[in-house]
PDB file of N, CA and C in Angstrom:
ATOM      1  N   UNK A   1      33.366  39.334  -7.356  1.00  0.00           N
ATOM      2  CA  UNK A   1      33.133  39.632  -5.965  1.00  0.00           C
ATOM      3  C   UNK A   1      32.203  40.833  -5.863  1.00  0.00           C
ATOM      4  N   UNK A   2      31.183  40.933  -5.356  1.00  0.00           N
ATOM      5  CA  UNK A   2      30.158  41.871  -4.706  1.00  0.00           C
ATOM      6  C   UNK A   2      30.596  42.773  -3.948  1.00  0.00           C
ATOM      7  N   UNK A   3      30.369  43.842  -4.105  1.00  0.00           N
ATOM      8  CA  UNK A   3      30.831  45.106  -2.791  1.00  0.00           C
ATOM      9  C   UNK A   3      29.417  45.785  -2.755  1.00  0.00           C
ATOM     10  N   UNK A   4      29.223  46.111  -1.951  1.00  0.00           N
ATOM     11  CA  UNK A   4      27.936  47.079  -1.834  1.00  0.00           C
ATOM     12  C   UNK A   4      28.646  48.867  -1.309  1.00  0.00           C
ATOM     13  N   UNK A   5      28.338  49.508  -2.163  1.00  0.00           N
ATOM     14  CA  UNK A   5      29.066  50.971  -2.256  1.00  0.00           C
ATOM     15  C   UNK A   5      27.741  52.194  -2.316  1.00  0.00           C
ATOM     16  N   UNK A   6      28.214  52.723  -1.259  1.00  0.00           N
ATOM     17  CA  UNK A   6      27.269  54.098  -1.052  1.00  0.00           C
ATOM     18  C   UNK A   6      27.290  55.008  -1.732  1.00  0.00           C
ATOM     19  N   UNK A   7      26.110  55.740  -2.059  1.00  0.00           N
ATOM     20  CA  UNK A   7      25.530  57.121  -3.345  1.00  0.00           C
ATOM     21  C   UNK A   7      25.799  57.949  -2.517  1.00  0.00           C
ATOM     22  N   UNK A   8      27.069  58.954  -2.739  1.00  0.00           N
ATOM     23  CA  UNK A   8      26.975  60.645  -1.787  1.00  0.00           C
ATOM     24  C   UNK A   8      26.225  61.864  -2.836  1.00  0.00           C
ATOM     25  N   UNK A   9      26.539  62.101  -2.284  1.00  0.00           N
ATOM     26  CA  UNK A   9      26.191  63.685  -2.824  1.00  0.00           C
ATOM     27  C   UNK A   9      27.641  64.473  -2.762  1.00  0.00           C
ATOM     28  N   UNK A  10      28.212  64.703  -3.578  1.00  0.00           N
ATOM     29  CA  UNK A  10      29.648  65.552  -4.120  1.00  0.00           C
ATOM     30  C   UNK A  10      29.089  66.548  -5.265  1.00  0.00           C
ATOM     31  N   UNK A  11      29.229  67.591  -4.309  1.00  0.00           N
ATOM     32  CA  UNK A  11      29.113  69.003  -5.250  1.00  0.00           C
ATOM     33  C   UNK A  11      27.563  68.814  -5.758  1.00  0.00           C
ATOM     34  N   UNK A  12      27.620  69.197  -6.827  1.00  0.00           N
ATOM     35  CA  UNK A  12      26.272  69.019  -7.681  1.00  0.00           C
ATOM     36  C   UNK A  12      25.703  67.729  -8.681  1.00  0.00           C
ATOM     37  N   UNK A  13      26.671  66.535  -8.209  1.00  0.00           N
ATOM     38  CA  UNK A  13      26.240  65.293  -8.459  1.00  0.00           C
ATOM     39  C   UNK A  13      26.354  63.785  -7.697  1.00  0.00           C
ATOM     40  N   UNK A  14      26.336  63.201  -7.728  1.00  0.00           N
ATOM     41  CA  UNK A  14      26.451  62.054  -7.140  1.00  0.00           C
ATOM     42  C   UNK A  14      27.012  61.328  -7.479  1.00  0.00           C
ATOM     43  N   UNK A  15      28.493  60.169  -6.424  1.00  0.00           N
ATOM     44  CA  UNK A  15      28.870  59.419  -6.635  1.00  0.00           C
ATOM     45  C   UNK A  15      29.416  58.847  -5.266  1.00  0.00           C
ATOM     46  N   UNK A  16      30.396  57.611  -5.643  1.00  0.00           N
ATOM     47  CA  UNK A  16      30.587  56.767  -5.059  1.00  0.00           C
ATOM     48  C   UNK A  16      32.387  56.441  -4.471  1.00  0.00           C
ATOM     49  N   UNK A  17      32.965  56.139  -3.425  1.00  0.00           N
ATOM     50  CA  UNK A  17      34.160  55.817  -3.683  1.00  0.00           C
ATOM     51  C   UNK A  17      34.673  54.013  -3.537  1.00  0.00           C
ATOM     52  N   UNK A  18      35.272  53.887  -4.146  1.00  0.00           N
ATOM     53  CA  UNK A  18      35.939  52.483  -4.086  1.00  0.00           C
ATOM     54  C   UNK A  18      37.056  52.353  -3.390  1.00  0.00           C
ATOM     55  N   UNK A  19      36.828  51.071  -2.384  1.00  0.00           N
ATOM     56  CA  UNK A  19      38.074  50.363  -1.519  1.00  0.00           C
ATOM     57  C   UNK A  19      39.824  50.669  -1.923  1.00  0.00           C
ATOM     58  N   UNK A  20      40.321  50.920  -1.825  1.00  0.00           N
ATOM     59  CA  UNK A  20      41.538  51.105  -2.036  1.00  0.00           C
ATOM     60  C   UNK A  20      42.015  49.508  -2.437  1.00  0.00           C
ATOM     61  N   UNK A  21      41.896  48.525  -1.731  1.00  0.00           N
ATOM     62  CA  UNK A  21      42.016  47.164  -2.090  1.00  0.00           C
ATOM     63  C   UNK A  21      41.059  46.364  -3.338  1.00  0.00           C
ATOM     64  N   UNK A  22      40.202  46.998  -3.837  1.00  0.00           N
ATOM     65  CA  UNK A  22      39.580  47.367  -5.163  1.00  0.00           C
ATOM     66  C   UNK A  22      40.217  47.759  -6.044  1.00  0.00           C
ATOM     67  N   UNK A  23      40.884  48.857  -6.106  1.00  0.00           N
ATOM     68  CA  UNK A  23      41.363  49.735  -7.085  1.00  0.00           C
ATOM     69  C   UNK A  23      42.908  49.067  -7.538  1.00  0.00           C
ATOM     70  N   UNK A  24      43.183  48.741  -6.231  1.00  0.00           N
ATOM     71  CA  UNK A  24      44.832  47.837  -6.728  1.00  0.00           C
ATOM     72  C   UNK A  24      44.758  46.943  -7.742  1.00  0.00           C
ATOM     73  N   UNK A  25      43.356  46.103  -6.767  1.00  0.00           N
ATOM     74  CA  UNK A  25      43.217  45.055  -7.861  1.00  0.00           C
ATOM     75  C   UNK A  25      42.902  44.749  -9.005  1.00  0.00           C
ATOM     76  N   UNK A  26      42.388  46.076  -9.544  1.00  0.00           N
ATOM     77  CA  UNK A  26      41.960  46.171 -10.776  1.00  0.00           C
ATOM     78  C   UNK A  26      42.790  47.090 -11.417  1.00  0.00           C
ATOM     79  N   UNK A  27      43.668  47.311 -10.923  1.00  0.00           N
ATOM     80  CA  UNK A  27      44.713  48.626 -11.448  1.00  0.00           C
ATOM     81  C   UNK A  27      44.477  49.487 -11.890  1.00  0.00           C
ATOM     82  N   UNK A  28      43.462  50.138 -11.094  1.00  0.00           N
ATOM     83  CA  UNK A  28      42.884  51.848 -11.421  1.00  0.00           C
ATOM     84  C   UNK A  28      43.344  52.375 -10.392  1.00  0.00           C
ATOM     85  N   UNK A  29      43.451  53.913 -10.587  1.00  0.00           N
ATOM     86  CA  UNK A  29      43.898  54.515  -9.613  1.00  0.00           C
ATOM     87  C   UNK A  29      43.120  56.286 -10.203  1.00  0.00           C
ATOM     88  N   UNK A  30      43.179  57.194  -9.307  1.00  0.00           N
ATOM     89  CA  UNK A  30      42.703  58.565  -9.409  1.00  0.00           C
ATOM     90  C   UNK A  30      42.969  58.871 -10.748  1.00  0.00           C
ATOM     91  N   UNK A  31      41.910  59.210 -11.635  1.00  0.00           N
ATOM     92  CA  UNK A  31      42.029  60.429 -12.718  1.00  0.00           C
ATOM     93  C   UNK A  31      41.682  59.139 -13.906  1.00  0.00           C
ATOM     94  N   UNK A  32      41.528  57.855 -13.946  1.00  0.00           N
ATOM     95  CA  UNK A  32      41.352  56.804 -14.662  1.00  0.00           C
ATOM     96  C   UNK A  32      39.976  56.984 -15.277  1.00  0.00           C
ATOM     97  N   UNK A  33      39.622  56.693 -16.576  1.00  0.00           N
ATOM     98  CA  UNK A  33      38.438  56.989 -17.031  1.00  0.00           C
ATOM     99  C   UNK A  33      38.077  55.028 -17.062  1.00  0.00           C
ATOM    100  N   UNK A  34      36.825  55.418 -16.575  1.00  0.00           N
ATOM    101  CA  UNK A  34      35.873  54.207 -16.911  1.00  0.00           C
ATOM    102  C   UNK A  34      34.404  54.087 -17.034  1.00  0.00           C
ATOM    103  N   UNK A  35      33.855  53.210 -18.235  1.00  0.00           N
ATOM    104  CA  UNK A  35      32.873  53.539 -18.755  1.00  0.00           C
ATOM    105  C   UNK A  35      31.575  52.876 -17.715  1.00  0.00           C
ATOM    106  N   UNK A  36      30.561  53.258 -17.729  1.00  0.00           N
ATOM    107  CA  UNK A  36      29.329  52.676 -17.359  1.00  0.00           C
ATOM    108  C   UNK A  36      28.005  52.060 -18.218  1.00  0.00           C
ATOM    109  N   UNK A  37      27.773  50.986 -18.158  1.00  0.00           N
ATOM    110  CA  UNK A  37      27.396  50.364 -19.682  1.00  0.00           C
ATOM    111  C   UNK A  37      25.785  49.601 -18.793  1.00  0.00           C
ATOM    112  N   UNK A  38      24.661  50.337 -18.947  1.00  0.00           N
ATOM    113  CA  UNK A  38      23.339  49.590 -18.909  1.00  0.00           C
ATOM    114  C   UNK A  38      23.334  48.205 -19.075  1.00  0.00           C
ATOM    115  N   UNK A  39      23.272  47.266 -18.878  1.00  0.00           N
ATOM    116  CA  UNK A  39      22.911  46.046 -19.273  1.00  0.00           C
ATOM    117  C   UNK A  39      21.425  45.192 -18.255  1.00  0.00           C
ATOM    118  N   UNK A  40      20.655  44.145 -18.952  1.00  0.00           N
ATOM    119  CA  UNK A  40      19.196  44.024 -18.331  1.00  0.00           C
ATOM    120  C   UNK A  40      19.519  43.793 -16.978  1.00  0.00           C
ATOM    121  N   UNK A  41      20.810  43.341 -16.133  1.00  0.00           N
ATOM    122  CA  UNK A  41      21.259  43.033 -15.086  1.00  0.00           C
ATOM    123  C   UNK A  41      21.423  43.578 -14.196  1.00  0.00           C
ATOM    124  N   UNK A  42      22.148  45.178 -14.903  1.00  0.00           N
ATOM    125  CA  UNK A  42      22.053  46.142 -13.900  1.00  0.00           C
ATOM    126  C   UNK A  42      22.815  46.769 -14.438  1.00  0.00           C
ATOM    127  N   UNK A  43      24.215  47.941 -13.921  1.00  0.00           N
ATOM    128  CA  UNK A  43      25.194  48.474 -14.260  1.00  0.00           C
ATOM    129  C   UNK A  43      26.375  47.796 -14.325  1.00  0.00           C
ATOM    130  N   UNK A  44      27.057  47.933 -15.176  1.00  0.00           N
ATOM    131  CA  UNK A  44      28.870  47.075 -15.379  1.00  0.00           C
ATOM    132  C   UNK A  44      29.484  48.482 -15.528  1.00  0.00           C
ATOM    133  N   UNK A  45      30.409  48.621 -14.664  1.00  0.00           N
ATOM    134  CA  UNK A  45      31.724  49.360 -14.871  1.00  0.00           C
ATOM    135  C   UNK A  45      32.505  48.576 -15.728  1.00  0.00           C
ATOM    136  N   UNK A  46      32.990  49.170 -16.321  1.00  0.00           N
ATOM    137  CA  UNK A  46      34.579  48.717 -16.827  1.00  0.00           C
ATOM    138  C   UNK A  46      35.815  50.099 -17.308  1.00  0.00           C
ATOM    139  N   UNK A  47      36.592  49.326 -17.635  1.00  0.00           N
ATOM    140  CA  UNK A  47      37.699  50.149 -18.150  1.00  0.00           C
ATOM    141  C   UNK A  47      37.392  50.218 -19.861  1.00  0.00           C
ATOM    142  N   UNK A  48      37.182  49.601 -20.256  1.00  0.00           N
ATOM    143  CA  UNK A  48      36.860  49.245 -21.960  1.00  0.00           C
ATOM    144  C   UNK A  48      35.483  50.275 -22.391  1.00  0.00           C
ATOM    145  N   UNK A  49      35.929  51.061 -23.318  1.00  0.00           N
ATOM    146  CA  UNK A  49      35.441  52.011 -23.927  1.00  0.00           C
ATOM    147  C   UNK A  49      34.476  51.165 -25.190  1.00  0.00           C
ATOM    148  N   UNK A  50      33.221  51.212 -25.140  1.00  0.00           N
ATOM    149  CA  UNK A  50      32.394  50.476 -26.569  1.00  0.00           C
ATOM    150  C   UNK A  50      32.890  51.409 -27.674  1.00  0.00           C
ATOM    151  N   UNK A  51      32.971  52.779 -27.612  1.00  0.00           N
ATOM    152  CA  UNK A  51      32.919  53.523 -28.445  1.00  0.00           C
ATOM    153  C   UNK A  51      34.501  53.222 -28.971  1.00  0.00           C
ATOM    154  N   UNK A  52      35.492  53.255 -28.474  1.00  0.00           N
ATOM    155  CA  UNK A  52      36.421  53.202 -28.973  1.00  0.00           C
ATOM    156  C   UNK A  52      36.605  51.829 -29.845  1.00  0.00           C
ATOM    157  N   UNK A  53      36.080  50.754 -29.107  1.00  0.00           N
ATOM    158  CA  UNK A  53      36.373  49.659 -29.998  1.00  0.00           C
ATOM    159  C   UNK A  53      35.879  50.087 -31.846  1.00  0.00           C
ATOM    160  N   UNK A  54      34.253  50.383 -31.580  1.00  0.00           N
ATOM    161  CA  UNK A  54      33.437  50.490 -33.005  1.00  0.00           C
ATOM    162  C   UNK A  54      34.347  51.545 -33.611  1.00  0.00           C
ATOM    163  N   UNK A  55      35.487  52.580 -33.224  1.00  0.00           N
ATOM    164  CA  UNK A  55      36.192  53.600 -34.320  1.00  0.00           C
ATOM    165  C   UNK A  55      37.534  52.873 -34.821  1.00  0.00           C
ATOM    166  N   UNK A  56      38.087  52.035 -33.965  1.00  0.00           N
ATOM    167  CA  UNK A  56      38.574  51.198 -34.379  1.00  0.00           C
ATOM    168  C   UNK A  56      38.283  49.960 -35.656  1.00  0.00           C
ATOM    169  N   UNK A  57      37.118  49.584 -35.225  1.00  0.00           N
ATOM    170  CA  UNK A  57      36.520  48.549 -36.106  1.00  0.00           C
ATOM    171  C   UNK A  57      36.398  49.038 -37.597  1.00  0.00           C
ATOM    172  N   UNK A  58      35.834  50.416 -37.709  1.00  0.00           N
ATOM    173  CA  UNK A  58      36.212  50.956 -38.721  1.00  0.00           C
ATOM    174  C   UNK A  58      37.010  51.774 -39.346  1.00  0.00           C
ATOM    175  N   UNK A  59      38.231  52.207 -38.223  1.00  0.00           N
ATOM    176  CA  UNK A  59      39.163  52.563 -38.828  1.00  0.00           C
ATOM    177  C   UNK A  59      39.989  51.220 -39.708  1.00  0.00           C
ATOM    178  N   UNK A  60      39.741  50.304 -39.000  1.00  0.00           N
ATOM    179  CA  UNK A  60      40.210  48.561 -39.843  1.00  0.00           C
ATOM    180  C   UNK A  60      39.788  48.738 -41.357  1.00  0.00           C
ATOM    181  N   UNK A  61      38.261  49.200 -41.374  1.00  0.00           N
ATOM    182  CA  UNK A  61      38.023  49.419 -42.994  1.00  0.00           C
ATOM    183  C   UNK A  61      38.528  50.035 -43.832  1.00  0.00           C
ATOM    184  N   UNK A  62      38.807  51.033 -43.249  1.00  0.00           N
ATOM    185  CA  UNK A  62      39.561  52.556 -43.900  1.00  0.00           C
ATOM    186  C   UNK A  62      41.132  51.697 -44.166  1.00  0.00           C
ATOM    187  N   UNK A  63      41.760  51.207 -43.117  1.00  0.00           N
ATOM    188  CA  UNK A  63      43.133  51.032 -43.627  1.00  0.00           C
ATOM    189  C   UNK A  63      43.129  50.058 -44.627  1.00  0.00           C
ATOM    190  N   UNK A  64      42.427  48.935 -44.168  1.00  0.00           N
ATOM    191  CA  UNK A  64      42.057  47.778 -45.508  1.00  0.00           C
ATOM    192  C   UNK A  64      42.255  48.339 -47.091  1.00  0.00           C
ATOM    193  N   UNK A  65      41.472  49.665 -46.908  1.00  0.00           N
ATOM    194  CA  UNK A  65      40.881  49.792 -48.259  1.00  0.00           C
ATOM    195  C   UNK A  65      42.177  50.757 -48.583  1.00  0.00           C
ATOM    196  N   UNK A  66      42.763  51.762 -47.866  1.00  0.00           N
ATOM    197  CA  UNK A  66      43.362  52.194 -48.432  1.00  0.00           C
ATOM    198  C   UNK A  66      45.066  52.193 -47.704  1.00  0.00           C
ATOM    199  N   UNK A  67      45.268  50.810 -47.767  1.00  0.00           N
ATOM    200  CA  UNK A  67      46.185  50.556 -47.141  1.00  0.00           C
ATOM    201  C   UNK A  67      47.945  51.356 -47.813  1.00  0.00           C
ATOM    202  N   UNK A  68      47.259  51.256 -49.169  1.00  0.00           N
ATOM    203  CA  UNK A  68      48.709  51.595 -50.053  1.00  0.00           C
ATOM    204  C   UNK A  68      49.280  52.682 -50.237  1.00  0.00           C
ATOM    205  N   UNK A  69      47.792  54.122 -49.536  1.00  0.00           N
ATOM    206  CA  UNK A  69      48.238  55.100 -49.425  1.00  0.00           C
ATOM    207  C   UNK A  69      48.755  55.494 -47.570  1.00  0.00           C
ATOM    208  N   UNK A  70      48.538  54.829 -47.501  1.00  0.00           N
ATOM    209  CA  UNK A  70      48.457  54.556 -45.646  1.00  0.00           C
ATOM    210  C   UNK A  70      50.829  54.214 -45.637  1.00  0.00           C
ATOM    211  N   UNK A  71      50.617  53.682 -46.617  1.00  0.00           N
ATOM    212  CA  UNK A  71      52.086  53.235 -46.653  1.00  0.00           C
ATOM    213  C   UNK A  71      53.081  53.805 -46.817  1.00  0.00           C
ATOM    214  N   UNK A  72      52.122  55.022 -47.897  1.00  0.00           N
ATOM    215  CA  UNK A  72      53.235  56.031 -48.568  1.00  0.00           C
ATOM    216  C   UNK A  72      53.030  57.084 -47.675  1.00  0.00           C
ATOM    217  N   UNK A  73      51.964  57.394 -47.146  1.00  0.00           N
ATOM    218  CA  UNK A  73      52.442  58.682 -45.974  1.00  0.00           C
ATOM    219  C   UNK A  73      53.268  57.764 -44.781  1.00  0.00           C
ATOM    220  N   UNK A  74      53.251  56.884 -44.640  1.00  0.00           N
ATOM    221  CA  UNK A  74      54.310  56.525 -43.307  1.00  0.00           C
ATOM    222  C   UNK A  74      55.532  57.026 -44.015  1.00  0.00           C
ATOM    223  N   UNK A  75      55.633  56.819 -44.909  1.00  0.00           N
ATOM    224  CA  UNK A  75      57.451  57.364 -45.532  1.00  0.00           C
ATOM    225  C   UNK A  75      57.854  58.701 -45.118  1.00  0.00           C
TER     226      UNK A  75
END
């Protein structure tokens, strides 16, 4: 669904507020971090962090590899 949302001026930068019937529906609410991601289309908000996935992705390597010491500090 399309919303068209106005640029203020707040303090010394600029932003925007979202519908309250928006925010339910997406289950954000005040103080929620969400990322802003360029794409050729335009801007995508989301909640999903790129960066976090890729430290993940390689924290996967790290445990892979050293899973057996990963085992003995859980003890």
């Amino acid at each position: 669904m399309a919303r068209k949302l106005t640029l203020r001026k707040m303090g010394g930068s600029v932003g925007t507020t979202f519908p309250k019937e928006m925010l339910d529906r997406l289950n954000l609410q005040d103080g929620d971090d969400i990322s802003v991601v360029e794409t050729d289309d335009g801007l995508l908000l989301t909640p999903y962090d790129p960066d976090f996935d890729r430290a993940m992705d390689a924290f996967d390597i790290i445990h892979r590899k050293y899973r057996n010491a990963f085992r003995e500090l859980a003890k």
